[in-house]
C-alpha atoms as a PDB file:
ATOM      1  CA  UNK A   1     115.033 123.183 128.320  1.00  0.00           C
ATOM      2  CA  UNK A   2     116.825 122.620 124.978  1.00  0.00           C
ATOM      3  CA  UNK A   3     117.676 119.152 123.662  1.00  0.00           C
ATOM      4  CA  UNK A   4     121.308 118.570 122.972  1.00  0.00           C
ATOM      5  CA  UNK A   5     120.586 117.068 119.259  1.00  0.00           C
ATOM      6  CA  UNK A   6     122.386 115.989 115.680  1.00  0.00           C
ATOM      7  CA  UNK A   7     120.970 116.836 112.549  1.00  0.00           C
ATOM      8  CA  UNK A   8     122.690 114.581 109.583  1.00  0.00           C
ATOM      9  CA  UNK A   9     120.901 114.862 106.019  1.00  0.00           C
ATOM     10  CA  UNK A  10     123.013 113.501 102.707  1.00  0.00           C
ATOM     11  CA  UNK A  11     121.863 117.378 101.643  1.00  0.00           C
ATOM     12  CA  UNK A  12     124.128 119.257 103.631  1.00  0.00           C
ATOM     13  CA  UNK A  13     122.094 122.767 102.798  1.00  0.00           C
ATOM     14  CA  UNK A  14     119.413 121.363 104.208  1.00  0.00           C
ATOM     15  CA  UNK A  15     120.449 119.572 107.560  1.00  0.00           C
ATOM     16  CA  UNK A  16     122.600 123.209 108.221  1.00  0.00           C
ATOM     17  CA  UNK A  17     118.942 124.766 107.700  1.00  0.00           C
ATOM     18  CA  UNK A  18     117.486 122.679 109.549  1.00  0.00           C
ATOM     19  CA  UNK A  19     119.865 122.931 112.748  1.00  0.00           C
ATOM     20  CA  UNK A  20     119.902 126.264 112.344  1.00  0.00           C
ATOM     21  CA  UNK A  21     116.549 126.936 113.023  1.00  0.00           C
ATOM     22  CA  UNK A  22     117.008 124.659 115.740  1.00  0.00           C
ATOM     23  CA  UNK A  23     119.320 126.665 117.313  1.00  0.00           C
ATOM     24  CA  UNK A  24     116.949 129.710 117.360  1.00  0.00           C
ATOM     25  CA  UNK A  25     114.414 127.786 118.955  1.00  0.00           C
ATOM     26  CA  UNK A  26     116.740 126.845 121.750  1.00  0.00           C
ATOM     27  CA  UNK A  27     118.147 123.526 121.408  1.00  0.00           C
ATOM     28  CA  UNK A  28     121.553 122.981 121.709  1.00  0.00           C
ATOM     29  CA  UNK A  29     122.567 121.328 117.929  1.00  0.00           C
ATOM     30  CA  UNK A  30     126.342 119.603 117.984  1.00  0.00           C
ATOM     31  CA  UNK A  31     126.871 118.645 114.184  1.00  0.00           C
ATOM     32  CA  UNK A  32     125.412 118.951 111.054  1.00  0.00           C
ATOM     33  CA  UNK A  33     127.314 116.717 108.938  1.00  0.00           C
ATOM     34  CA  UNK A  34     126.615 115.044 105.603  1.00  0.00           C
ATOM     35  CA  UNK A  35     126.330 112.845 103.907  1.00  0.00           C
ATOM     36  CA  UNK A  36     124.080 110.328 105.848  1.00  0.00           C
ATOM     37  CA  UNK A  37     126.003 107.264 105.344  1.00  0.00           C
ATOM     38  CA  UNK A  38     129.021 109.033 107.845  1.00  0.00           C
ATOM     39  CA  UNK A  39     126.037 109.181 110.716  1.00  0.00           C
ATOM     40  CA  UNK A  40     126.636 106.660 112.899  1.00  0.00           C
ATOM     41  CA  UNK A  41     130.156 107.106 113.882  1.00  0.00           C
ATOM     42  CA  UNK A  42     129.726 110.760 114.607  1.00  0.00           C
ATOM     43  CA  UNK A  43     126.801 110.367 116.176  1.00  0.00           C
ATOM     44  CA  UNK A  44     128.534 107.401 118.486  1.00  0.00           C
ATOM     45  CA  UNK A  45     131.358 109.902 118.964  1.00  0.00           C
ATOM     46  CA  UNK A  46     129.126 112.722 120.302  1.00  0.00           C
ATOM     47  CA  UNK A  47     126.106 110.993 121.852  1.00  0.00           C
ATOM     48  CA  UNK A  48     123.441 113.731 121.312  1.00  0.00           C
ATOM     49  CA  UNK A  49     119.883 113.171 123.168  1.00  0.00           C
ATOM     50  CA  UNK A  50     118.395 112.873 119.941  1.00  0.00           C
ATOM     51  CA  UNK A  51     119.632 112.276 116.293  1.00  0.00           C
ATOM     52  CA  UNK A  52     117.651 113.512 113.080  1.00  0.00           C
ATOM     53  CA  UNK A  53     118.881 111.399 109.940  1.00  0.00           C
ATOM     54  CA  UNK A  54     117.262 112.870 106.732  1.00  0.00           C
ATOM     55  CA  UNK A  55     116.526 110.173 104.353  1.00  0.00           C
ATOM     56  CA  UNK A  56     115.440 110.672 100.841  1.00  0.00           C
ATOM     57  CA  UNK A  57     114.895 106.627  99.885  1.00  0.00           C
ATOM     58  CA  UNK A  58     113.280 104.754 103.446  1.00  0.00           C
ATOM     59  CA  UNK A  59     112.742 101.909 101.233  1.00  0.00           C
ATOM     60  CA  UNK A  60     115.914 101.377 100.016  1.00  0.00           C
ATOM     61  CA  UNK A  61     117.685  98.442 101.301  1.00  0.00           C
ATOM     62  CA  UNK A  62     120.430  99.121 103.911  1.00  0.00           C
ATOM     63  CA  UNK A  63     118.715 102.560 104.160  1.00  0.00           C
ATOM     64  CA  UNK A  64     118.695 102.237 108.098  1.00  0.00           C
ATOM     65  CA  UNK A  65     121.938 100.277 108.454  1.00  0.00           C
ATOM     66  CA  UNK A  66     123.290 103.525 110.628  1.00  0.00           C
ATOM     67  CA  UNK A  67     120.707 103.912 112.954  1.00  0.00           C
ATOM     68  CA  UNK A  68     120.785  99.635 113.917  1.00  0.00           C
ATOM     69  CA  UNK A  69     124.385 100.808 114.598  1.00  0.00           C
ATOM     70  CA  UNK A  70     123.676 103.854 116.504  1.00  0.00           C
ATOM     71  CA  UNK A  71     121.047 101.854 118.673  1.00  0.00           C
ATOM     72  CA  UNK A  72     123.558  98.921 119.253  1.00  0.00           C
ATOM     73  CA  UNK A  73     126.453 101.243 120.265  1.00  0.00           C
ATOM     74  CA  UNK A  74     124.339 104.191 122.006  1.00  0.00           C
ATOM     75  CA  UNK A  75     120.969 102.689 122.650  1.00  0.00           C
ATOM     76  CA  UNK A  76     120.042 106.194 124.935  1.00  0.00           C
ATOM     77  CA  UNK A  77     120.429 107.963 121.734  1.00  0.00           C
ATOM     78  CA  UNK A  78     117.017 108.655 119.878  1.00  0.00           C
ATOM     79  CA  UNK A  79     116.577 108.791 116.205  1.00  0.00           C
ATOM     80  CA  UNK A  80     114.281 110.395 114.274  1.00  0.00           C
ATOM     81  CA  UNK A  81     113.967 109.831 110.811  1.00  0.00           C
ATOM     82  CA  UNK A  82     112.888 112.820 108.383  1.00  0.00           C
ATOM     83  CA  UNK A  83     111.790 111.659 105.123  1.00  0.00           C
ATOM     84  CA  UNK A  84     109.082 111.803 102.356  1.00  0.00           C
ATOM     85  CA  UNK A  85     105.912 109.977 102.767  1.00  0.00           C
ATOM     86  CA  UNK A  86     106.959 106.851 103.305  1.00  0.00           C
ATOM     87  CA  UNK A  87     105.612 103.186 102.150  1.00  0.00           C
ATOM     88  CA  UNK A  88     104.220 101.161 105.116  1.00  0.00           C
ATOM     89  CA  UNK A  89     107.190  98.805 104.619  1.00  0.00           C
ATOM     90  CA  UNK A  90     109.277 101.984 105.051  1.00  0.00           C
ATOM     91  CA  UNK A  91     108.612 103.228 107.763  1.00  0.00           C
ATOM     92  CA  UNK A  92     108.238 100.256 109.123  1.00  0.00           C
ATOM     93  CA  UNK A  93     111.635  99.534 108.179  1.00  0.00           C
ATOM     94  CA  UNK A  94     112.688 102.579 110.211  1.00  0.00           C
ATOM     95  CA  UNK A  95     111.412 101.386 113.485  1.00  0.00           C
ATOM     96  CA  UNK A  96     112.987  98.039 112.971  1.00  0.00           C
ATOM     97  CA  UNK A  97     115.770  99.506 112.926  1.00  0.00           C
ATOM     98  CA  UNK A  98     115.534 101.467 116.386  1.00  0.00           C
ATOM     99  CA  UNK A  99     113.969 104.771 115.092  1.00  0.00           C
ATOM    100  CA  UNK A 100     111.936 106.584 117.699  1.00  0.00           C
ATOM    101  CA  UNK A 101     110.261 108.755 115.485  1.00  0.00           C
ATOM    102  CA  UNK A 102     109.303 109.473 111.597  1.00  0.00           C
ATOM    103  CA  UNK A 103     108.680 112.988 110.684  1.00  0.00           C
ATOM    104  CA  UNK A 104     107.753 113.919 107.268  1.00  0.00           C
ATOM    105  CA  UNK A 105     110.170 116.275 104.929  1.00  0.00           C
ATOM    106  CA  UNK A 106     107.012 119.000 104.403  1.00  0.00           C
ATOM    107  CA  UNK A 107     106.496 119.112 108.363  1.00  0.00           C
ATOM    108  CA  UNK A 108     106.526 122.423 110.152  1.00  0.00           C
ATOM    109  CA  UNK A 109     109.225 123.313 112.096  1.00  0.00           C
ATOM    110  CA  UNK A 110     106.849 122.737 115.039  1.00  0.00           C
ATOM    111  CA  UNK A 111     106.012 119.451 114.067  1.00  0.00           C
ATOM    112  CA  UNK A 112     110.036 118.772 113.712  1.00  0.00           C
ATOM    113  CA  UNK A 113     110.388 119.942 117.447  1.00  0.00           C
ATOM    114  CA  UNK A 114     107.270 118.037 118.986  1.00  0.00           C
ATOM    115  CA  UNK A 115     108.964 114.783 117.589  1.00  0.00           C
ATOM    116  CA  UNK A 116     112.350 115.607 119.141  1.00  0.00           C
ATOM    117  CA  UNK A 117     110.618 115.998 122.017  1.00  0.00           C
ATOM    118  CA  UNK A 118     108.662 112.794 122.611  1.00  0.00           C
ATOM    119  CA  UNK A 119     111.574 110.865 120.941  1.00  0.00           C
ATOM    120  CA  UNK A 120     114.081 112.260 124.239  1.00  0.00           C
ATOM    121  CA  UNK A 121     110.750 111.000 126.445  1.00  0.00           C
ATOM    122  CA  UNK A 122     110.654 107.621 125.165  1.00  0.00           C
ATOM    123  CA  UNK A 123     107.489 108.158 122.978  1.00  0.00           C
ATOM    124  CA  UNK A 124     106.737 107.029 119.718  1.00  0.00           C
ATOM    125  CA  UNK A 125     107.317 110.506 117.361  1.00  0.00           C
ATOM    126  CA  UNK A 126     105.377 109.438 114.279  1.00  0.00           C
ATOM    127  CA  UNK A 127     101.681 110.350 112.843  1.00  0.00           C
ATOM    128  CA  UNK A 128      99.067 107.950 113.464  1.00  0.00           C
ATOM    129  CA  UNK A 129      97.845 107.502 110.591  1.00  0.00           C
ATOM    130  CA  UNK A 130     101.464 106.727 109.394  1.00  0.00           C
ATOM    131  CA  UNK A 131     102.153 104.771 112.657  1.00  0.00           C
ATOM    132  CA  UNK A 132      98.553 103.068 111.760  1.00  0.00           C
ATOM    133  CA  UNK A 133      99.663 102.070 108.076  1.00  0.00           C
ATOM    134  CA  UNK A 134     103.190 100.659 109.612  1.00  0.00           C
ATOM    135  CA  UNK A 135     101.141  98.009 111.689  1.00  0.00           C
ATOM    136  CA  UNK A 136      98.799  97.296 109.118  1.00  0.00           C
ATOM    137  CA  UNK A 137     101.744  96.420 106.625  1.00  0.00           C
ATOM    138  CA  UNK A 138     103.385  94.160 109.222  1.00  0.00           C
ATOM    139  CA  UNK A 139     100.164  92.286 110.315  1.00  0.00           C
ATOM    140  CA  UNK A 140      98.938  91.496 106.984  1.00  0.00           C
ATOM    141  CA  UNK A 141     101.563  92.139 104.395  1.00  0.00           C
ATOM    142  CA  UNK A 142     100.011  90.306 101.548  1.00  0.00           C
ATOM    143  CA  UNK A 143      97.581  93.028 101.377  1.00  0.00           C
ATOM    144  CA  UNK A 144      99.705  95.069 100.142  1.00  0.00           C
ATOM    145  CA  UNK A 145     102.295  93.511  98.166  1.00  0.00           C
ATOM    146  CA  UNK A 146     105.248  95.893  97.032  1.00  0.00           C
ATOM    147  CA  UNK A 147     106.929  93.012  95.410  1.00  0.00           C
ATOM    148  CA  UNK A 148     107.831  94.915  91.505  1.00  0.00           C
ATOM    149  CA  UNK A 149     108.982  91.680  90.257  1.00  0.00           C
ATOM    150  CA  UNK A 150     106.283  89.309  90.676  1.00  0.00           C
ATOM    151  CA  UNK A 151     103.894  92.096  89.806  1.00  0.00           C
ATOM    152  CA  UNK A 152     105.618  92.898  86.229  1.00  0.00           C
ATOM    153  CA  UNK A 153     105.788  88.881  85.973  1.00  0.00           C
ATOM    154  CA  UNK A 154     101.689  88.756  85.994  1.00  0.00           C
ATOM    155  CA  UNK A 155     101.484  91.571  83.264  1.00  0.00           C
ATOM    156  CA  UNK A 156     103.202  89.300  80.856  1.00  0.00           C
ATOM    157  CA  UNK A 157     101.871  86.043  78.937  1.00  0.00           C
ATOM    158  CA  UNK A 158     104.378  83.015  79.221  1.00  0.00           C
ATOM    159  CA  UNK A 159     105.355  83.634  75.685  1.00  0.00           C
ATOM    160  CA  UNK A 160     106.358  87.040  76.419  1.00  0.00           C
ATOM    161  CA  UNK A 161     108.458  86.315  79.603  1.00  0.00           C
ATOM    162  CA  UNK A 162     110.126  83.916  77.215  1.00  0.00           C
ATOM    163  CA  UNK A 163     110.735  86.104  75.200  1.00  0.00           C
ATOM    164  CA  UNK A 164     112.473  88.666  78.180  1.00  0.00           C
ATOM    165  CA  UNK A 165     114.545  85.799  78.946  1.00  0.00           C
ATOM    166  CA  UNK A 166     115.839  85.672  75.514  1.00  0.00           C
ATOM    167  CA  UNK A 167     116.337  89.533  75.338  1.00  0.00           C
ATOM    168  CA  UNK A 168     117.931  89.229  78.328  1.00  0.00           C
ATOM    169  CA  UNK A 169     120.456  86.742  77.502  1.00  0.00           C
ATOM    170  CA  UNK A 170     121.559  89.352  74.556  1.00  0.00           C
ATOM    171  CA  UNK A 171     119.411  87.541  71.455  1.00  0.00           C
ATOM    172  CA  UNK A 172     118.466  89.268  68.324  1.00  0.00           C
ATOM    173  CA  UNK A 173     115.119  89.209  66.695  1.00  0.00           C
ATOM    174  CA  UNK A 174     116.658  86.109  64.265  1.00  0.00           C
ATOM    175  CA  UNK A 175     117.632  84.326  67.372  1.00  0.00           C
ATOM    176  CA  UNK A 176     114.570  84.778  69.554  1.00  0.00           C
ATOM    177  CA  UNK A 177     112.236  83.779  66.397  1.00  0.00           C
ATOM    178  CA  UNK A 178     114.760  80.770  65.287  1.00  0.00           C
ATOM    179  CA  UNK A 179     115.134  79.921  69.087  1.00  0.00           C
ATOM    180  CA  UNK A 180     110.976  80.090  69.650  1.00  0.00           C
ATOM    181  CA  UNK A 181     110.389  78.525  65.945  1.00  0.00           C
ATOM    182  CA  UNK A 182     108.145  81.628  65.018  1.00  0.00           C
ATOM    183  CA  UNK A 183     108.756  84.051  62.732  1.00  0.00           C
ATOM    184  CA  UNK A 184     110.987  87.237  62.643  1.00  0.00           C
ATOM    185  CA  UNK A 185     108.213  89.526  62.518  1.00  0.00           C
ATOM    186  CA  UNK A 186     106.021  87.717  65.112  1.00  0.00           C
ATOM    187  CA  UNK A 187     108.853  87.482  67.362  1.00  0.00           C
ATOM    188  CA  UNK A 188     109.892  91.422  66.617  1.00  0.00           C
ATOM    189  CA  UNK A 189     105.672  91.897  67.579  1.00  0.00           C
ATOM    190  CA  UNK A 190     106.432  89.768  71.330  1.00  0.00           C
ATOM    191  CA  UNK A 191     109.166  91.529  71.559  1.00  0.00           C
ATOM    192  CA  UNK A 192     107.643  95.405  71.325  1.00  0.00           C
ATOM    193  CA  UNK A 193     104.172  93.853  73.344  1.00  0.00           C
ATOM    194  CA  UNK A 194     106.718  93.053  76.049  1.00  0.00           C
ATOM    195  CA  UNK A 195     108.747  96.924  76.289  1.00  0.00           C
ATOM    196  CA  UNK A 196     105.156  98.078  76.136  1.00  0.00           C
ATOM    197  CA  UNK A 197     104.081  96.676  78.878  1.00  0.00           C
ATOM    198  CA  UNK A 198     107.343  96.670  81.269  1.00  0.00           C
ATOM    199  CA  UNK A 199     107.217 100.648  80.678  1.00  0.00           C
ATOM    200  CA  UNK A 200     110.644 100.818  78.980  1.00  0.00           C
ATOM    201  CA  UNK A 201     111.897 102.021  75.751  1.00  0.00           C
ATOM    202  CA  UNK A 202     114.444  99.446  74.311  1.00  0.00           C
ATOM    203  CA  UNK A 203     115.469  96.071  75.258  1.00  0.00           C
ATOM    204  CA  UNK A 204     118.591  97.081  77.228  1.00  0.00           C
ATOM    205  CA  UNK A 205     116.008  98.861  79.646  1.00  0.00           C
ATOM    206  CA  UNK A 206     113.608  96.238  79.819  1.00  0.00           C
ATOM    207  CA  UNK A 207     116.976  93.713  80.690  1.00  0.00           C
ATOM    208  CA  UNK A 208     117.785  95.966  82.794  1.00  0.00           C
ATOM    209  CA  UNK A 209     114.768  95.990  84.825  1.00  0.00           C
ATOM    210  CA  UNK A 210     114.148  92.235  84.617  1.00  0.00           C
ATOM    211  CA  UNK A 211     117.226  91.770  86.152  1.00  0.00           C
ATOM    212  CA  UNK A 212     116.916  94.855  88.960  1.00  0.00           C
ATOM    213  CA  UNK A 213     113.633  93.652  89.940  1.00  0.00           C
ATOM    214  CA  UNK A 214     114.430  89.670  90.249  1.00  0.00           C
ATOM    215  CA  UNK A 215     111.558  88.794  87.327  1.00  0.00           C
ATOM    216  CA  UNK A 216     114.115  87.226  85.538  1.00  0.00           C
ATOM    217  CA  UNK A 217     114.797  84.704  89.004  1.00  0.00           C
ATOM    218  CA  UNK A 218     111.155  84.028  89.158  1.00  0.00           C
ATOM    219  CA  UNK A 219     110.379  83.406  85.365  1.00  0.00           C
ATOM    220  CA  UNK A 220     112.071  79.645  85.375  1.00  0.00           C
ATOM    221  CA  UNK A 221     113.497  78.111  82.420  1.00  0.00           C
ATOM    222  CA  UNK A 222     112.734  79.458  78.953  1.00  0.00           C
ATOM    223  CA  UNK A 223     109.202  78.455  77.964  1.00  0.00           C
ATOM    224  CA  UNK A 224     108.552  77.362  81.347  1.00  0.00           C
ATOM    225  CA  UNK A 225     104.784  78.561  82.271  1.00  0.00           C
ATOM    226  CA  UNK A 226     104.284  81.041  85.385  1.00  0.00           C
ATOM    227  CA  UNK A 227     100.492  82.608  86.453  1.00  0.00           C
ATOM    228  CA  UNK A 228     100.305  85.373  84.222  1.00  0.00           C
ATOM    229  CA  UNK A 229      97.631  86.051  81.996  1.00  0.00           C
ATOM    230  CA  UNK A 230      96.250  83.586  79.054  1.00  0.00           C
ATOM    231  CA  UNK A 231      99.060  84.198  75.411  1.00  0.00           C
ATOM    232  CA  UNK A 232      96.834  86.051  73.550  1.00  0.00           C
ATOM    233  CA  UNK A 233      96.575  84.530  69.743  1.00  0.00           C
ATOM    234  CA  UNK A 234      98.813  85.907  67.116  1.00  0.00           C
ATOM    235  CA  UNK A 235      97.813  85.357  63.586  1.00  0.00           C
ATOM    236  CA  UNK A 236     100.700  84.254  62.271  1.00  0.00           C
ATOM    237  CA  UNK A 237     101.464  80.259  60.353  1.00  0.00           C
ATOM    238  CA  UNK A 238     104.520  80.267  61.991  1.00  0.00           C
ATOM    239  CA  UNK A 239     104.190  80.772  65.484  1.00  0.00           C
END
């Protein structure tokens, strides 16, 4: 017996794909609607069996907003996220949210049907060995921290986050060497160590990602210390 189902994907080509070959396999699909963030209203409206929400980004924050929504407002619903392979903390994420079921984007069509089938039995639709990695992330998170910020923080010596502060706050190479009483080209030396190691080509980026990743929240007061590694010496009288 077919299961009366939603397929919503921000890439409308591919949820119409998707529910398409749905059809042919017998299941009765009622909308194929993009983009994602529209979901939960439609699928509130319609109250399918079983809703697939394609997801490119299951770690982004607010990613599974919809499907909390969905679940609050139609808990008999089931959702089944399709995604890439996801981070522990993502799919993890997912089933906090209500998801019944993660199915990765390269799975089978098979493998896509099996899921919508245990989700509309009240089974858990996801691979062990992601299922597995979920639990393992929740039990012991510190094991495998994801936090960007405080790693990029540990890559750089105190002078150098010092020195991101000052870029950061829109200084110069004068000001950051008058400001840090070193000279212009030691300063213009902390300043290229730190792009280098942050992965970015010019000091708007680097800002930039200070500022995206909270660093800049968890580096203190200018020339305050943090656990990062020992300031390497830098030949210089003036520094």
């Amino acid at each position: 017996m077919g299961v009366r189902l939603m397929v919503v994907d921000d890439h409308r080509l591919l949820a119409e794909a998707l529910a398409s070959a749905l059809k042919l396999r017998g299941h009765r699909v009622l909308a194929a609607a993009a983009p994602a963030a529209g979901a939960a209203e439609l699928v509130v409206q319609r109250a399918p069996e079983v809703c697939l929400i394609g997801t490119s980004t299951p770690a982004e924050p607010g990613m599974f907003d919809p499907i909390v929504k969905i679940k609050r407002e139609r808990p008999q619903v089931a959702v089944v996220v399709l995604g890439p392979v996801p981070s522990p903390r993502g799919i993890a994420a997912a089933f906090a949210a209500g998801a019944s079921g993660y199915v990765r984007h390269d799975e089978r069509i098979e493998g896509v049907e099996r899921a919508i089938m245990k989700a509309r039995s009240g089974e858990a639709a996801v691979a062990p060995s992601l299922l597995q990695g979920a639990f393992a992330e929740l039990l012991n998170p510190a094991a495998q921290p994801d936090d960007e910020g405080q790693r990029l923080l540990q890559m750089l010596t105190p002078r150098e986050v010092e020195v991101l502060v000052r870029v950061a706050d829109g200084e110069d190479t004068r000001l950051i060497a008058a400001g840090m009483g070193i000279a212009p080209s030691t300063a213009r030396t902390h300043v290229q160590r730190v792009l280098m190691k942050l992965g970015v080509g010019s000091r708007l980026e680097a800002a930039a990602l200070a500022a995206r990743t909270g660093l800049l929240d968890r580096a203190g007061p200018v020339g305050g210390a943090h656990a990062g590694p020992e300031e390497p010496s830098v030949n210089s009288g003036s520094a």
